[in-house]
C-alpha atoms as a PDB file:
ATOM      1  CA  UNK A   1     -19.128  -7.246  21.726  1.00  0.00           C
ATOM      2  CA  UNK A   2     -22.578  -6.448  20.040  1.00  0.00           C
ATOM      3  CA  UNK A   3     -23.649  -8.301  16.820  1.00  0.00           C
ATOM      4  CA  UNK A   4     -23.199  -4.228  15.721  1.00  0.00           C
ATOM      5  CA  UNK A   5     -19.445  -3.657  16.218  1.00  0.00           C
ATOM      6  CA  UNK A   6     -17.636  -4.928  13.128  1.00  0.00           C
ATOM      7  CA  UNK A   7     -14.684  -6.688  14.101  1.00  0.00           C
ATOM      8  CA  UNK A   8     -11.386  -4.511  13.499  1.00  0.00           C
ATOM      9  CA  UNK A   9      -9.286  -5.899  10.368  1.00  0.00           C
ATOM     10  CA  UNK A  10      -6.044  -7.479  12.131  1.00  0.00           C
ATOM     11  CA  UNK A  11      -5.116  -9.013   8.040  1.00  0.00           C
ATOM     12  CA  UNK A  12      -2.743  -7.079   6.032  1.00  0.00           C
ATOM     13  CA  UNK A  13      -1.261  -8.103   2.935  1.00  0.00           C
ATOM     14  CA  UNK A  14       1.880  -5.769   1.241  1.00  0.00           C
ATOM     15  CA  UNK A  15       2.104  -6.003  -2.398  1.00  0.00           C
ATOM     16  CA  UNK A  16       5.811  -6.569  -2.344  1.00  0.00           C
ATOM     17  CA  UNK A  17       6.037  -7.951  -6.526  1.00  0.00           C
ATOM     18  CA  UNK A  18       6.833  -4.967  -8.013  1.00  0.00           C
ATOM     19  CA  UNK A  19       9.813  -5.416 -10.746  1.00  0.00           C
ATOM     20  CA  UNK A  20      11.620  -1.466  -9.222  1.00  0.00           C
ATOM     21  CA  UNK A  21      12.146  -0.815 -12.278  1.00  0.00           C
ATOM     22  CA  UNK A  22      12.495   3.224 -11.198  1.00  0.00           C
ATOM     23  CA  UNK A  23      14.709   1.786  -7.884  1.00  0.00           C
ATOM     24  CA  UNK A  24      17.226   0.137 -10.356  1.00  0.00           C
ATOM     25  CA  UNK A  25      17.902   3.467 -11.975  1.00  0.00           C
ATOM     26  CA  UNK A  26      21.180   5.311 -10.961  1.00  0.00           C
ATOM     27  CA  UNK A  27      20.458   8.523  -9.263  1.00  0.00           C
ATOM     28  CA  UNK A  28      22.744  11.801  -9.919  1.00  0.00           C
ATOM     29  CA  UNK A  29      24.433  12.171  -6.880  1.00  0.00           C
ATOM     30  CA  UNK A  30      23.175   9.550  -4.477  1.00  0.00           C
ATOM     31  CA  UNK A  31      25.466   7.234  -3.178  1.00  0.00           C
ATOM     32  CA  UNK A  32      24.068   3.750  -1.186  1.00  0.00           C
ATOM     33  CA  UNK A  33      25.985   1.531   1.238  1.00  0.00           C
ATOM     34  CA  UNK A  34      26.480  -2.075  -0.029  1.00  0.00           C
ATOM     35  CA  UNK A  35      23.117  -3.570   0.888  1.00  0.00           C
ATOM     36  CA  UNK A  36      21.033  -0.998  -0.087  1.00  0.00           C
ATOM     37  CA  UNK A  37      23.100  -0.917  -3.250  1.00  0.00           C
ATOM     38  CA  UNK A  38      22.138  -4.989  -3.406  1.00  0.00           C
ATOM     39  CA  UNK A  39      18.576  -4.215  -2.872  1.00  0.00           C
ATOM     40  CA  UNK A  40      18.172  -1.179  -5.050  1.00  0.00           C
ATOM     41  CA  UNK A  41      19.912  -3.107  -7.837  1.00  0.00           C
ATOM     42  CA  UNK A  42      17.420  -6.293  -7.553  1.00  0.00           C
ATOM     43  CA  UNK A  43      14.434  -3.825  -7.461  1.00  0.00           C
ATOM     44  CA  UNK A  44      13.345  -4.920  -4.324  1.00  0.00           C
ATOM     45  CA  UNK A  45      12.287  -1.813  -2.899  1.00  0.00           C
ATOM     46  CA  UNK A  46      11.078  -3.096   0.189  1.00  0.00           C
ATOM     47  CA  UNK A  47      14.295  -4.100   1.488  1.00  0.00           C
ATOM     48  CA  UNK A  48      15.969  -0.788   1.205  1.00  0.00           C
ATOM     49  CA  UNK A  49      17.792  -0.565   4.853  1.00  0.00           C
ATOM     50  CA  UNK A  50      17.134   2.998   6.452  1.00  0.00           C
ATOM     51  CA  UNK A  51      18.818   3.975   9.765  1.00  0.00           C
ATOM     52  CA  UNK A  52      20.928   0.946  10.245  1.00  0.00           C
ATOM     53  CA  UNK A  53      20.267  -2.753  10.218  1.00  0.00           C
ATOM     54  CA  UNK A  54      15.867  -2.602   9.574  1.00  0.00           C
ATOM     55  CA  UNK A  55      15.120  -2.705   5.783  1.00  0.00           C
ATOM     56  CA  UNK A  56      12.169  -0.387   5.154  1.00  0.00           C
ATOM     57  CA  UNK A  57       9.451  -2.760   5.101  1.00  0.00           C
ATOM     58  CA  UNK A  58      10.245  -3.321   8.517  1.00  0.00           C
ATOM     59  CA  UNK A  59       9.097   0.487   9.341  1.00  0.00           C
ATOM     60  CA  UNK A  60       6.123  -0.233   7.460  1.00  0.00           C
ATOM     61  CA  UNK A  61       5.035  -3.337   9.075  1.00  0.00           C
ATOM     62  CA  UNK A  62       5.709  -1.970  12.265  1.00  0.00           C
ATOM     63  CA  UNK A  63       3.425   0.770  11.714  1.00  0.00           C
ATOM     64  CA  UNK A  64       0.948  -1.996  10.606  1.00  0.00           C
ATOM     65  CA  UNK A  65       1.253  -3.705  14.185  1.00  0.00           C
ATOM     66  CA  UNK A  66       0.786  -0.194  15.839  1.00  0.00           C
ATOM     67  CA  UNK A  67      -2.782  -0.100  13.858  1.00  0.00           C
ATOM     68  CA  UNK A  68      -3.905  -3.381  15.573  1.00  0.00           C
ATOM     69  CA  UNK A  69      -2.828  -5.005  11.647  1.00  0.00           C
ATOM     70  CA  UNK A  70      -1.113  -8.939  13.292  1.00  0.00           C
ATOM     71  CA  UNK A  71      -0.831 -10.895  10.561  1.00  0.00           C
ATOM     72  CA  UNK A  72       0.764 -10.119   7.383  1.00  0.00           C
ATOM     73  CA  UNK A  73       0.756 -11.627   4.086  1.00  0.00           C
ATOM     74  CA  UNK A  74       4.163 -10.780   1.844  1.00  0.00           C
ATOM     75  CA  UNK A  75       3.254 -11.482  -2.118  1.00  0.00           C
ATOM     76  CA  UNK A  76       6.694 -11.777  -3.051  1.00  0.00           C
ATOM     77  CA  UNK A  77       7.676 -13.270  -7.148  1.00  0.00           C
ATOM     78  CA  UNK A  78       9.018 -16.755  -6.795  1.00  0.00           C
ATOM     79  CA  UNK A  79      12.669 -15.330  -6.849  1.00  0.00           C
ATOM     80  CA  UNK A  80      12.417 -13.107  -4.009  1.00  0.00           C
ATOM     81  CA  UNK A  81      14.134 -15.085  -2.087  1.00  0.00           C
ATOM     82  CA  UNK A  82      15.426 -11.794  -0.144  1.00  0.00           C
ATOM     83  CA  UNK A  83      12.211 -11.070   0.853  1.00  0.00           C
ATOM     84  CA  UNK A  84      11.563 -14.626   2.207  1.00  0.00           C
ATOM     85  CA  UNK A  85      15.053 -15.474   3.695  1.00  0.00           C
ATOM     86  CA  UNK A  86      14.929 -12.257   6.390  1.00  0.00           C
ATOM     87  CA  UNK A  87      11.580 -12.229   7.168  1.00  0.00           C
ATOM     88  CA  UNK A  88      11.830 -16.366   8.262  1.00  0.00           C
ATOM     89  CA  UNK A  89      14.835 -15.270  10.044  1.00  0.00           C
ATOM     90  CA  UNK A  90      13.987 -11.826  11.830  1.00  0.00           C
ATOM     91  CA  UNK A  91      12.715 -11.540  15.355  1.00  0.00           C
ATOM     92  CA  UNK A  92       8.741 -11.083  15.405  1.00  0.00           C
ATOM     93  CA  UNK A  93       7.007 -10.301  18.635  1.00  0.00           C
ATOM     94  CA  UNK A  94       3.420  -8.549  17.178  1.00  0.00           C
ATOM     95  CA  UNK A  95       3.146 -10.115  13.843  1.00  0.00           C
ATOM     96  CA  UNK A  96       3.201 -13.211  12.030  1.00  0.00           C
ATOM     97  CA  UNK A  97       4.392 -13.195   8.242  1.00  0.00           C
ATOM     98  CA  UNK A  98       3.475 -15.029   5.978  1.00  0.00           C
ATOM     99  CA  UNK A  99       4.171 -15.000   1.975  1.00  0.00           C
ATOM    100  CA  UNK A 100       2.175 -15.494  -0.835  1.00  0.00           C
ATOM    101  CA  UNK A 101       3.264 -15.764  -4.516  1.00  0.00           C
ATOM    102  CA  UNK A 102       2.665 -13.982  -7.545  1.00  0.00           C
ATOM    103  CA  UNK A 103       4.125 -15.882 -10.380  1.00  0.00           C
ATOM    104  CA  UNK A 104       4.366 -13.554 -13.150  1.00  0.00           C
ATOM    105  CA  UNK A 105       4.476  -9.344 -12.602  1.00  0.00           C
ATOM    106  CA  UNK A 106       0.647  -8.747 -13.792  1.00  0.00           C
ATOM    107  CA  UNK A 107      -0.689  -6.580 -11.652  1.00  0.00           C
ATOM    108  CA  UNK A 108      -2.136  -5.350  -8.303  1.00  0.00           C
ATOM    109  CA  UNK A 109      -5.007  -7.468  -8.766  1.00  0.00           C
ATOM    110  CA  UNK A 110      -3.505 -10.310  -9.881  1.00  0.00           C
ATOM    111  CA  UNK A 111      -0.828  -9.862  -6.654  1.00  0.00           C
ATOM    112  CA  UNK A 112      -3.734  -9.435  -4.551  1.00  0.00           C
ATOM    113  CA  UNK A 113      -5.121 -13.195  -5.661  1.00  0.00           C
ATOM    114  CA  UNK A 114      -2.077 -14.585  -3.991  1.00  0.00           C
ATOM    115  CA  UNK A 115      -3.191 -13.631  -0.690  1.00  0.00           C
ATOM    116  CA  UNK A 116      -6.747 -15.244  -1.137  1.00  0.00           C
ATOM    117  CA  UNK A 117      -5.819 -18.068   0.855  1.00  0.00           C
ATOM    118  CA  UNK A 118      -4.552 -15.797   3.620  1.00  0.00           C
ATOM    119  CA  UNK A 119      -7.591 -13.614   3.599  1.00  0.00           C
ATOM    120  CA  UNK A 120     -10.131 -16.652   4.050  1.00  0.00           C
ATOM    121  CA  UNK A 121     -13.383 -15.096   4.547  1.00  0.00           C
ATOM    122  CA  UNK A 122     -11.624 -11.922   6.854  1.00  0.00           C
ATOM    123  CA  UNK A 123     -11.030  -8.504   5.212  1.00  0.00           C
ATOM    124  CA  UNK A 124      -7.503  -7.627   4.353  1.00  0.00           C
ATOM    125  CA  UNK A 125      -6.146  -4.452   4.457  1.00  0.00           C
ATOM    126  CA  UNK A 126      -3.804  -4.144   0.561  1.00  0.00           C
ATOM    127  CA  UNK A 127      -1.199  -2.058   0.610  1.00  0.00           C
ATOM    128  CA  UNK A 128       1.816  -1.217  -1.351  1.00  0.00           C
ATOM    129  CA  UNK A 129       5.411  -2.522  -0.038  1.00  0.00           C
ATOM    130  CA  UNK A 130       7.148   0.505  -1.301  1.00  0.00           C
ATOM    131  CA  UNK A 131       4.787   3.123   0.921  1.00  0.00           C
ATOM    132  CA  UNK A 132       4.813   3.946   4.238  1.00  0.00           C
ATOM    133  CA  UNK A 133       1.429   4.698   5.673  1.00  0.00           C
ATOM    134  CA  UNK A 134       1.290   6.143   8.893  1.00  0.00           C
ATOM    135  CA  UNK A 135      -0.609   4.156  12.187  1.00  0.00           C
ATOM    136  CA  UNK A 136      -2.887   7.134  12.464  1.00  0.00           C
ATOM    137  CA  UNK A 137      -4.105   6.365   9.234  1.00  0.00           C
ATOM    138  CA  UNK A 138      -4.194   2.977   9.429  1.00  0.00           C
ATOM    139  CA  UNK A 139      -5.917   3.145  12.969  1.00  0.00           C
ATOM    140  CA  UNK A 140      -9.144   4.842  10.880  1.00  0.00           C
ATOM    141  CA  UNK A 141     -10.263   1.662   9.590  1.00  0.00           C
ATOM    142  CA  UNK A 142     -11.076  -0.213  13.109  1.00  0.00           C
ATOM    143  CA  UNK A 143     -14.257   1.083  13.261  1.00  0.00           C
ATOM    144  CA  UNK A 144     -15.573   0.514   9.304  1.00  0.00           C
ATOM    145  CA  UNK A 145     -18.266  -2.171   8.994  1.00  0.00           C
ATOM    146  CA  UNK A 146     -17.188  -3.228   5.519  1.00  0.00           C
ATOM    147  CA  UNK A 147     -14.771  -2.288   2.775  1.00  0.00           C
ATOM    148  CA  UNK A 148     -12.950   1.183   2.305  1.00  0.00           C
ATOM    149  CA  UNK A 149     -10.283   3.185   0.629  1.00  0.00           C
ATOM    150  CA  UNK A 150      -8.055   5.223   2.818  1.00  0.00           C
ATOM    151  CA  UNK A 151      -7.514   8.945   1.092  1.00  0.00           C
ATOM    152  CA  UNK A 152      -5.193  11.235   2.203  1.00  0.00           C
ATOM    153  CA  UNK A 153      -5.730  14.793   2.198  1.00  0.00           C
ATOM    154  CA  UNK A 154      -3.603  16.607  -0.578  1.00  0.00           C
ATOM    155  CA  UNK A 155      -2.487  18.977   1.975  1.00  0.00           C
ATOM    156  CA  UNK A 156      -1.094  16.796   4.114  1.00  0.00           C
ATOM    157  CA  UNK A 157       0.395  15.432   1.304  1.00  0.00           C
ATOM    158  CA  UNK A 158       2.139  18.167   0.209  1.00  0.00           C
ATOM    159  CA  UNK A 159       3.428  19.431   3.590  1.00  0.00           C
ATOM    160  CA  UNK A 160       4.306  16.069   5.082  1.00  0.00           C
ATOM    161  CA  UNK A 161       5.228  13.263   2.547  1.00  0.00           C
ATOM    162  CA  UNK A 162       8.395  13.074   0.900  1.00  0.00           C
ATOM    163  CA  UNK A 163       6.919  12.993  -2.736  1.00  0.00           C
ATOM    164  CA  UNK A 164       7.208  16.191  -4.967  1.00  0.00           C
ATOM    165  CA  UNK A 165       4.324  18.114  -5.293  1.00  0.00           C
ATOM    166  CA  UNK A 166       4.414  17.709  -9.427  1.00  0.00           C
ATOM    167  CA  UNK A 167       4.332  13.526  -8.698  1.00  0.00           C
ATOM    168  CA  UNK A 168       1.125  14.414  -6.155  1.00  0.00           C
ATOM    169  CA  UNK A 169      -0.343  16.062  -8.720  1.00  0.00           C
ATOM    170  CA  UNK A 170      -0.595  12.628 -10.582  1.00  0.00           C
ATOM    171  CA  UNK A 171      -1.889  10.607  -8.084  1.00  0.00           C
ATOM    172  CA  UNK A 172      -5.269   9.141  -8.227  1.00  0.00           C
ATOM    173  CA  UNK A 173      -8.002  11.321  -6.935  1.00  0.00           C
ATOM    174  CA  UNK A 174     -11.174   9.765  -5.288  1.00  0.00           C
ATOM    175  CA  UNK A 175     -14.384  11.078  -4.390  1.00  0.00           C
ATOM    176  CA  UNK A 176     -17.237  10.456  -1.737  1.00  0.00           C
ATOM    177  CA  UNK A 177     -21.063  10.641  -2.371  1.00  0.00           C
ATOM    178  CA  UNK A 178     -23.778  11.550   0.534  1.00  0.00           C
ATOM    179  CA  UNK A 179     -23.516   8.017   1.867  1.00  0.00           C
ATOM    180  CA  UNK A 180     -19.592   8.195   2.175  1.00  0.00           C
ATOM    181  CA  UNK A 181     -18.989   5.780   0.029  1.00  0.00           C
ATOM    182  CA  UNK A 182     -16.112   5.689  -3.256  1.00  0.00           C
ATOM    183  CA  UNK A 183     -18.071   7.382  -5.755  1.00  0.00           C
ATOM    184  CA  UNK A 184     -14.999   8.462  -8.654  1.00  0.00           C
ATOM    185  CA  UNK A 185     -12.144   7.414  -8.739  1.00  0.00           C
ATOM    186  CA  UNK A 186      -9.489   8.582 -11.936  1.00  0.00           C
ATOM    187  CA  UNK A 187      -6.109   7.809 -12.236  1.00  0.00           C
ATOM    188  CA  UNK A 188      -3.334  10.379 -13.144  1.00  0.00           C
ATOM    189  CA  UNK A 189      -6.300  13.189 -13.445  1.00  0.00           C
ATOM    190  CA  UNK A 190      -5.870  16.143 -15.750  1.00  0.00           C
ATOM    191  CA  UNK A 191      -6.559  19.880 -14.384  1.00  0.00           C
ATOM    192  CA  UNK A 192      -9.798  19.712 -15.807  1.00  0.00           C
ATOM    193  CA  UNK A 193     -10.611  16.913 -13.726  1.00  0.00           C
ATOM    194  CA  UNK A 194      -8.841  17.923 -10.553  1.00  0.00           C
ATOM    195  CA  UNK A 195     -10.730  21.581 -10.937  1.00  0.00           C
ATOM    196  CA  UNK A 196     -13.753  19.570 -11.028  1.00  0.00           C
ATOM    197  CA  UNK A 197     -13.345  17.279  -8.294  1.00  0.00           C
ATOM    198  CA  UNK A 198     -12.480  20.102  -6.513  1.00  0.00           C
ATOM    199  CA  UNK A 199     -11.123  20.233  -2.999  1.00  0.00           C
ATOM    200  CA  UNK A 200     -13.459  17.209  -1.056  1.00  0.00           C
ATOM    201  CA  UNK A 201     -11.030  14.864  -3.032  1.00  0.00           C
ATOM    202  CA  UNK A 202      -8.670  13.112  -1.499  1.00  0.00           C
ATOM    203  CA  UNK A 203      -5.157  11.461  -3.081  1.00  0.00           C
ATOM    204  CA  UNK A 204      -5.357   7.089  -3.708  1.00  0.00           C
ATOM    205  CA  UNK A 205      -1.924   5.618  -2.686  1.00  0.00           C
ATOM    206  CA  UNK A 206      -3.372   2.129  -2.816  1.00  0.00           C
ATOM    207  CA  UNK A 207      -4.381   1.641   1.014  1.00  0.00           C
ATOM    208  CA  UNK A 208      -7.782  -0.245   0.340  1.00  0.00           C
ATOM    209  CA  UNK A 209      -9.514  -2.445   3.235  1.00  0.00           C
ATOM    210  CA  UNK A 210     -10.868  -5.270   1.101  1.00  0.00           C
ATOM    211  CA  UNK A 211     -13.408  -7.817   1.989  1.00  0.00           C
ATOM    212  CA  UNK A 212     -13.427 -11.484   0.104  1.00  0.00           C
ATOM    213  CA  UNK A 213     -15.460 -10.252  -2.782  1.00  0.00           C
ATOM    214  CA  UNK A 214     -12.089  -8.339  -3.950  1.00  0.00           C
ATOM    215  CA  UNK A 215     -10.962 -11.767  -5.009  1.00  0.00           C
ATOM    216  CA  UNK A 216     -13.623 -12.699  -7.762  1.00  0.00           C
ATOM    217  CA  UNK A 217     -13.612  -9.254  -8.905  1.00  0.00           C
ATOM    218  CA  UNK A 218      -9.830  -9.893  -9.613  1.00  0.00           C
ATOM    219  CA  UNK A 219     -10.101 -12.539 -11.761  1.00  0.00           C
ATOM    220  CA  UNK A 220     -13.552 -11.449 -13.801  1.00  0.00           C
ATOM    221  CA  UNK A 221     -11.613  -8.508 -14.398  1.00  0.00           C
ATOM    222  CA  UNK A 222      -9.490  -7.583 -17.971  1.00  0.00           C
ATOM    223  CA  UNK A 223      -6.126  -6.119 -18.115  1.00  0.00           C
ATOM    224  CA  UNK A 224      -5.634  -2.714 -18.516  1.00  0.00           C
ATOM    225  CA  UNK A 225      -4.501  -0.186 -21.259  1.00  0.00           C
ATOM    226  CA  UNK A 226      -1.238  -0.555 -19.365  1.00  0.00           C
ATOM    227  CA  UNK A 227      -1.436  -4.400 -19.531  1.00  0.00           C
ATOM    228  CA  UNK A 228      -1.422  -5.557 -16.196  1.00  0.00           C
ATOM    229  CA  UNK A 229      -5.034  -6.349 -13.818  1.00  0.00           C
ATOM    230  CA  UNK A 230      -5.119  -2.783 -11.291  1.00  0.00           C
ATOM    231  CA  UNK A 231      -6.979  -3.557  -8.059  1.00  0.00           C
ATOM    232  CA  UNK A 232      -8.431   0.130  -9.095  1.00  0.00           C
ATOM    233  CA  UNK A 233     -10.558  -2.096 -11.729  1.00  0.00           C
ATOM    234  CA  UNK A 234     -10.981  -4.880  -9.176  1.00  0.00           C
ATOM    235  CA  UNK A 235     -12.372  -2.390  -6.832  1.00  0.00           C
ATOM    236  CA  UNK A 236     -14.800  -0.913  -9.384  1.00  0.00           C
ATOM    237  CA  UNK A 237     -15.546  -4.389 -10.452  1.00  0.00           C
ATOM    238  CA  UNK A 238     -16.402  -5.684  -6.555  1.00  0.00           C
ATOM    239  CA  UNK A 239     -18.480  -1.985  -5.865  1.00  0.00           C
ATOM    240  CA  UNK A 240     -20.355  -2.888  -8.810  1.00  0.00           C
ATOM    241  CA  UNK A 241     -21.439  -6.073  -7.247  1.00  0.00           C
ATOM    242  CA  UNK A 242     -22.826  -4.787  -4.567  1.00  0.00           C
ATOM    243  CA  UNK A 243     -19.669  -3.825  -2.525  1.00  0.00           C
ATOM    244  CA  UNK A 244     -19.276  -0.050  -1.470  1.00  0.00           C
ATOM    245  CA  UNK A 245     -15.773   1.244  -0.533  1.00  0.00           C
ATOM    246  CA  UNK A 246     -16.216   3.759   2.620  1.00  0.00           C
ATOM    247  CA  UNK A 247     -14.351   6.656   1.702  1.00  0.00           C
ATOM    248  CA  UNK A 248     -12.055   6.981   5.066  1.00  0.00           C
ATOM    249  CA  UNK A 249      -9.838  10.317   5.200  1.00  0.00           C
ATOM    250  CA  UNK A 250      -6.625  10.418   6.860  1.00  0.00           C
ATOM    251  CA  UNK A 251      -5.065  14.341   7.301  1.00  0.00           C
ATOM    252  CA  UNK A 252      -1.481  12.506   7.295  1.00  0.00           C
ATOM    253  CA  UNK A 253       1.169  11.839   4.850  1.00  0.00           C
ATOM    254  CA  UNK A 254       2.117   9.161   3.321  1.00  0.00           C
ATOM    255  CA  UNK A 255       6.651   8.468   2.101  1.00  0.00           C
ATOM    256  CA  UNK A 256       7.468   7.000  -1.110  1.00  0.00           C
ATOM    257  CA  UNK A 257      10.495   4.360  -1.676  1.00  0.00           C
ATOM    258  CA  UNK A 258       9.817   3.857  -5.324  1.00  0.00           C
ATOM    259  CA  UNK A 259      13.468   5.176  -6.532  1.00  0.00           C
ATOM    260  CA  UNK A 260      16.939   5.953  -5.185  1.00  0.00           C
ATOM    261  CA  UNK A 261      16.314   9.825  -4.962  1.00  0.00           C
ATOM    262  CA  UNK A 262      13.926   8.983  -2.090  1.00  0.00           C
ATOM    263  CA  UNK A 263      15.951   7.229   0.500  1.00  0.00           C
ATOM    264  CA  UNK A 264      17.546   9.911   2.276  1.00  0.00           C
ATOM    265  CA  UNK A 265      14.380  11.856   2.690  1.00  0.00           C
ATOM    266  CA  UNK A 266      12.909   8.259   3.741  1.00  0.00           C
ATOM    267  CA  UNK A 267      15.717   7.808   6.315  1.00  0.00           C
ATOM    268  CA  UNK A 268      15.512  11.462   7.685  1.00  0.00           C
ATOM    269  CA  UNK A 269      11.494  11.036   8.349  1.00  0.00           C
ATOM    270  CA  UNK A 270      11.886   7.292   9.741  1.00  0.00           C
ATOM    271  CA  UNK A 271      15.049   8.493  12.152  1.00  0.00           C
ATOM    272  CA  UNK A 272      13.267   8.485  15.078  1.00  0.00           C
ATOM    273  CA  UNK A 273      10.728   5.889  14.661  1.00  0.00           C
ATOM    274  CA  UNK A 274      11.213   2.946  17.013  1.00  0.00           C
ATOM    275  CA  UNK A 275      10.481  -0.368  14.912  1.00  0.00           C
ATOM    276  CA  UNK A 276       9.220  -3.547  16.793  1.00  0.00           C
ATOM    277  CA  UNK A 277       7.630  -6.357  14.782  1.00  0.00           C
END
């Protein structure tokens, strides 16, 4: 291999902290089998079985191994002992998992800092646990030098995700400039904004490939209006200090397991999808 050829990623980490707070809702006519009843009631997303035995992280960190993504990091809370107890017990030919801890629910950012000691000086890919984000997407990023956002085509969005096209609307919209690199990025735009981005932008669902400086940029960073540290400010934060985000797009779709409305559609698109870890 050349000095030239960047080395493809091979570290993911999953946020997996998230409190579910939407998943522990009751949904109007959706009825769940015991265990996804016990997972959807401890917010645990993640561990939502679909088809079967395989919780739906398991899709998603197949698809990770597909991409050429071995070792995973799981930033779990300290009482997601779920999380932890299956994935030390569960079969795992392609990947090795390990956890890291987020204390207290503060954020992406913060979450992300739990997985420093995994990342070492390697880029990680972050992604959300409660997401599934298609190989071919993932695949894209083998060939970037540094650090980069995926962003997925609203079309593709619309015709092949399971996510209404009112919730798409919200998502975060991110734009390129004539290098390729993350030049806006806004959160839950308004139609102003969307008209003005225009059509070059692509959707944010949190699928960032992030090199060591996102770690710093975490902590120098304050909470948010909402709160909480967002690895949206991180980013901003490390591409201010000399970091630029390649701007990758993916014409895929990307399923959402953020509340109990969403597991059939979840189960229906994973049917046929052969999961090997």
């Amino acid at each position: 291999m050349s000095h030239n050829t960047p080395v493809p990623p091979h570290k993911a980490v999953i946020l997996a902290r998230g409190l579910g707070s939407r998943m522990r809702k009751e949904a109007e006519g959706v009825a769940l089998d015991s265990s996804q009843s016990a997972a959807a009631d401890a917010g645990v997303k993640a561990m939502i079985s679909v088809g079967g035995e395989r919780p739906f992280l398991d899709f998603v960190i197949s698809a990770l191994a597909d991409a050429g993504f071995t070792d995973v990091c799981l930033v779990i809370g300290p009482e997601h002992d779920m999380i932890r107890d299956y994935y030390n017990g569960v079969e795992k030919q392609r990947v090795t998992i390990s956890f890291g801890v987020q204390e207290e629910p503060l954020g992406t950012a913060n979450a992300v800092l739990g997985a420093e000691e995994f990342a070492g000086d390697d880029r990680v890919l972050v992604i959300n646990s409660d997401n599934y984000y298609p190989a071919e997407a993932l695949r894209l990023l083998a060939d970037v030098p540094g650090s980069a956002l995926v962003g997925f085509e609203r079309t593709a969005m619309l015709e092949r995700s399971n996510i209404a096209a009112d919730r798409i609307a919200a998502f975060a919209l991110a734009t390129a400039d004539a290098e390729g690199n993350l030049d806006e990025l806004v959160e839950k735009p308004d139609d102003a904004t969307i008209e003005r981005l225009g059509d070059s932008a692509v959707l944010s669902m949190n699928c960032w490939l992030c090199s060591p400086a996102i770690f710093d940029a975490a902590r120098a960073i304050p909470k948010s209006a909402r709160g909480e540290y967002e690895i949206t400010d991180a980013v901003r934060a490390a591409i201010d200090g000399g970091d630029p985000y390649r701007v990758v797009r993916a014409d895929v779709g990307v399923l959402d397991m953020s509340s109990r409305g969403d597991i059939a559609s979840v189960m229906h698109a994973l049917g046929d999808v052969a999961v090997r870890l």
